[in-house]
Protein backbone atom coordinates (compact mmCIF):
# COMPACT_ATOMS: atom_id res chain seq x y z
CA UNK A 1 0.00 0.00 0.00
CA UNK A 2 1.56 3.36 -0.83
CA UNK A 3 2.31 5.36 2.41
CA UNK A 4 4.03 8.49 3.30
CA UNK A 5 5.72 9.29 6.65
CA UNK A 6 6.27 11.81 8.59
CA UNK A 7 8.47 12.08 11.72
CA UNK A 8 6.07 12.64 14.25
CA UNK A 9 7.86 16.08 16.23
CA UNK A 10 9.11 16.16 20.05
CA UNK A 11 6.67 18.83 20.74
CA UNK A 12 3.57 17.58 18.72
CA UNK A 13 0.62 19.32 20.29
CA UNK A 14 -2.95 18.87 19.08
CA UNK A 15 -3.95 16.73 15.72
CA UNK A 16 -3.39 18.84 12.99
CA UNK A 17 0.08 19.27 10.92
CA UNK A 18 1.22 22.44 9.68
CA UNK A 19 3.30 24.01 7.41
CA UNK A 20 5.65 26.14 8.56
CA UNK A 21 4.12 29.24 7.52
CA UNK A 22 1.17 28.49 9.29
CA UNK A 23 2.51 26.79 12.32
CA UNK A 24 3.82 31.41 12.58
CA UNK A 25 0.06 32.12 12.88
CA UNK A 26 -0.51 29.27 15.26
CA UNK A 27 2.34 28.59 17.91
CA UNK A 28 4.96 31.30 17.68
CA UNK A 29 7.14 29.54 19.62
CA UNK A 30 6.88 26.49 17.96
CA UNK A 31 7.21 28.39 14.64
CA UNK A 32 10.88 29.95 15.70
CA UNK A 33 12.02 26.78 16.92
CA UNK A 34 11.49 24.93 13.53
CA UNK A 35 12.49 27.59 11.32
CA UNK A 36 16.00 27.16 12.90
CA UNK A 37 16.21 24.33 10.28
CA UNK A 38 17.30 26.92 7.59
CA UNK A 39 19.56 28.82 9.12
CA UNK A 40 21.86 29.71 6.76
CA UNK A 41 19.47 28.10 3.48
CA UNK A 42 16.79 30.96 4.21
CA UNK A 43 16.35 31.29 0.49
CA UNK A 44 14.25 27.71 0.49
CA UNK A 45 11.92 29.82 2.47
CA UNK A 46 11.17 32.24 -0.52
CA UNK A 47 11.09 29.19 -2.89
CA UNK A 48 7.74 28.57 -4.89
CA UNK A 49 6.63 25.51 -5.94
CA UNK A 50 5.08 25.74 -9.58
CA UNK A 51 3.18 22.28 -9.37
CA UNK A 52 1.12 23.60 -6.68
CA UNK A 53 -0.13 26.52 -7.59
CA UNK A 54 3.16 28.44 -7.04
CA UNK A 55 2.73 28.22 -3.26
CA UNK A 56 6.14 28.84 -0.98
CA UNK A 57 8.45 25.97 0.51
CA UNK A 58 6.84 27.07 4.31
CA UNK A 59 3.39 26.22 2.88
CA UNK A 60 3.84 22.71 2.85
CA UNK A 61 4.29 19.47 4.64
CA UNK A 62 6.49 17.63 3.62
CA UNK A 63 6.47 13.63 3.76
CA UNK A 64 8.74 10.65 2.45
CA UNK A 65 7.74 7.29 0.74
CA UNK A 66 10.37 5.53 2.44
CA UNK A 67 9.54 3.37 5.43
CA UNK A 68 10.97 4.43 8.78
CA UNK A 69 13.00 1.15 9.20
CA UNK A 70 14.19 1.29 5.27
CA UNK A 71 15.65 4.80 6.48
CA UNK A 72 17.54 3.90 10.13
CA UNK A 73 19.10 1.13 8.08
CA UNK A 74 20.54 2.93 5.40
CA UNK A 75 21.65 5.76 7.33
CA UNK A 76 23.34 3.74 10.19
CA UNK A 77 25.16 1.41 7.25
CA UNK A 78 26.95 4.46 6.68
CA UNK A 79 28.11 4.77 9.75
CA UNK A 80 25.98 7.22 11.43
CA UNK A 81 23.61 6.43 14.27
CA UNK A 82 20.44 8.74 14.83
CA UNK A 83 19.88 10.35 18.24
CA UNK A 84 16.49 8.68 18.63
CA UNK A 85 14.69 6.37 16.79
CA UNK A 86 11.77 8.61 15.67
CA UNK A 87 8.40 7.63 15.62
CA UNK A 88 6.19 8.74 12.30
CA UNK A 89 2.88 9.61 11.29
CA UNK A 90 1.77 7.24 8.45
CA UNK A 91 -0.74 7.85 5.94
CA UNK A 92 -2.32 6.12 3.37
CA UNK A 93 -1.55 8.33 0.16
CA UNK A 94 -4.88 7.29 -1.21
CA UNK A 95 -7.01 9.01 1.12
CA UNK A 96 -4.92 12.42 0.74
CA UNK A 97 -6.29 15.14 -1.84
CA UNK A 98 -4.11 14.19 -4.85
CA UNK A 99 -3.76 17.90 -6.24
CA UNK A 100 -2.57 18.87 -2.61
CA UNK A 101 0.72 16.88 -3.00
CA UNK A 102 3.63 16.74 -5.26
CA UNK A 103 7.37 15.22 -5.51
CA UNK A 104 10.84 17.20 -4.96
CA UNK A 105 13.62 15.38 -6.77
CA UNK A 106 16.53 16.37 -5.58
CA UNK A 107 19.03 16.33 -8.65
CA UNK A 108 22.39 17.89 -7.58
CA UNK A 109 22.33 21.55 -8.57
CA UNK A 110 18.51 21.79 -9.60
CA UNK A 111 15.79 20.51 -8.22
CA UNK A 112 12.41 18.97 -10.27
CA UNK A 113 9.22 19.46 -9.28
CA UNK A 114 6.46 17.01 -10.12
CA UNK A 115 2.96 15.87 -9.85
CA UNK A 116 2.71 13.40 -7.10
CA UNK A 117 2.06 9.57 -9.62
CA UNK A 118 1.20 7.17 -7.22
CA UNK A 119 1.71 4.40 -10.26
CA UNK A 120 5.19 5.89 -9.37
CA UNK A 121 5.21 5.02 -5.49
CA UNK A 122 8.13 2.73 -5.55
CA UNK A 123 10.48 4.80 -7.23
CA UNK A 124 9.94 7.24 -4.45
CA UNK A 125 10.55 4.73 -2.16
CA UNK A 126 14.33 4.09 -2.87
CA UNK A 127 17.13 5.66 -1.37
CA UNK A 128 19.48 6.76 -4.21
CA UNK A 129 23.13 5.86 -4.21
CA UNK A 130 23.86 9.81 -4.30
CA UNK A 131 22.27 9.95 -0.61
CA UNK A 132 24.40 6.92 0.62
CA UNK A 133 27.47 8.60 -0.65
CA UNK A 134 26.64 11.83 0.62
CA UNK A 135 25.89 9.94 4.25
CA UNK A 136 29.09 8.51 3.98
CA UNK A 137 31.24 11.88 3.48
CA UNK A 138 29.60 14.13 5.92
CA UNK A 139 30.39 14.35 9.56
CA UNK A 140 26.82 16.11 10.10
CA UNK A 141 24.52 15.08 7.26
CA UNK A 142 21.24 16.38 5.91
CA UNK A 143 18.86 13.51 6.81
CA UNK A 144 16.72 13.31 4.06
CA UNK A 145 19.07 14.43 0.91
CA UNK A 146 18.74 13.38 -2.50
CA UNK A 147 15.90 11.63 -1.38
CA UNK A 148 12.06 12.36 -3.16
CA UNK A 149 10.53 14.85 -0.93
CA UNK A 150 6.36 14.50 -1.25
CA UNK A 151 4.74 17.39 -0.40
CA UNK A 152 1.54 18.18 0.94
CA UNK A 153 -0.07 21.69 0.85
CA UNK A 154 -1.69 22.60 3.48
CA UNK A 155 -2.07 20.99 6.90
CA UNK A 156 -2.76 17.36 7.75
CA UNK A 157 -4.61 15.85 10.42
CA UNK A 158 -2.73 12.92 12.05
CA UNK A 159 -6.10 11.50 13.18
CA UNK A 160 -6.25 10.08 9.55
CA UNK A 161 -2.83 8.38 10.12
CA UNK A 162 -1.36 5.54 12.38
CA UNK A 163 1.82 5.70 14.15
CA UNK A 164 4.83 3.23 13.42
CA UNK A 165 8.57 2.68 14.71
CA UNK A 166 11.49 1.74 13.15
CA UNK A 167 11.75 -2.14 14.00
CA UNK A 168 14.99 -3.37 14.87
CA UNK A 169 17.49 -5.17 12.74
């Protein structure tokens, strides 16, 4: 079945998900905490996204195909070890509004934006080879590089979604 994840957060309050720029409007606090995340990449934060409507990078959610487990065993095969085992929201991709999400490919220097093709799920699902090198070389990595970002515009209730672990090895 073709879910997306999403970490659930440390400070998760409520049911509902939200972007960044509307997590400002909600919980200020919770809103400068997170937006420490681009310190120093504060241009992603005036990024649009043409598949949706030209909305901004802080007006979406965004979500990965790959299983939780699939992820803490990549990363930790190259040597890394994550400071907890997050748990994650998953949701059945189905039941989302299809013209609310799209996929980021991360391609080096550009990046390509693209209708979210759920005939497509599995090739969202791998880890590329670029993201295990890139794991391999940096003492601090970005978690979730190279890999397909799905986003989601607009805010998601996690009542709709179960909550899974990664299972040990």
């Amino acid at each position: 079945m073709p879910y997306l994840y999403h970490r659930v957060p440390r400070n998760m309050q409520g049911t509902e998900l939200y972007p960044l720029n509307s997590l400002r409007e909600v919980d200020r606090s919770l809103y400068d905490e997170h937006v420490k995340k681009y310190l120093g990449r504060e241009h992603l934060l005036l990024e649009t996204i043409p598949v949706l409507g030209n909305c901004l990078w802080g007006d979406v959610i965004f979500l990965t195909a790959v299983h939780p487990t699939e992820f803490v065993k990549a990363y930790e095969s190259t040597g890394h070890s994550l400071p907890r085992k997050d748990r994650a929201y998953q949701f059945d991709s189905a039941l989302l509004d299809q013209e609310r999400l799209a996929v980021l490919k991360m391609q080096g220097p550009s990046d390509q934006y693209e209708s979210f093709d759920p005939s497509r799920y599995d090739e969202y699902t791998c880890i590329p080879e670029e993201t295990l090198r890139y794991w391999k070389e940096m003492e601090e990595p970005r978690l979730f590089a190279y890999i397909p970002h799905i986003l989601y515009r607009g805010t998601l209730n996690t009542l709709t979604a179960s909550i899974v672990r990664p299972s040990r090895a």
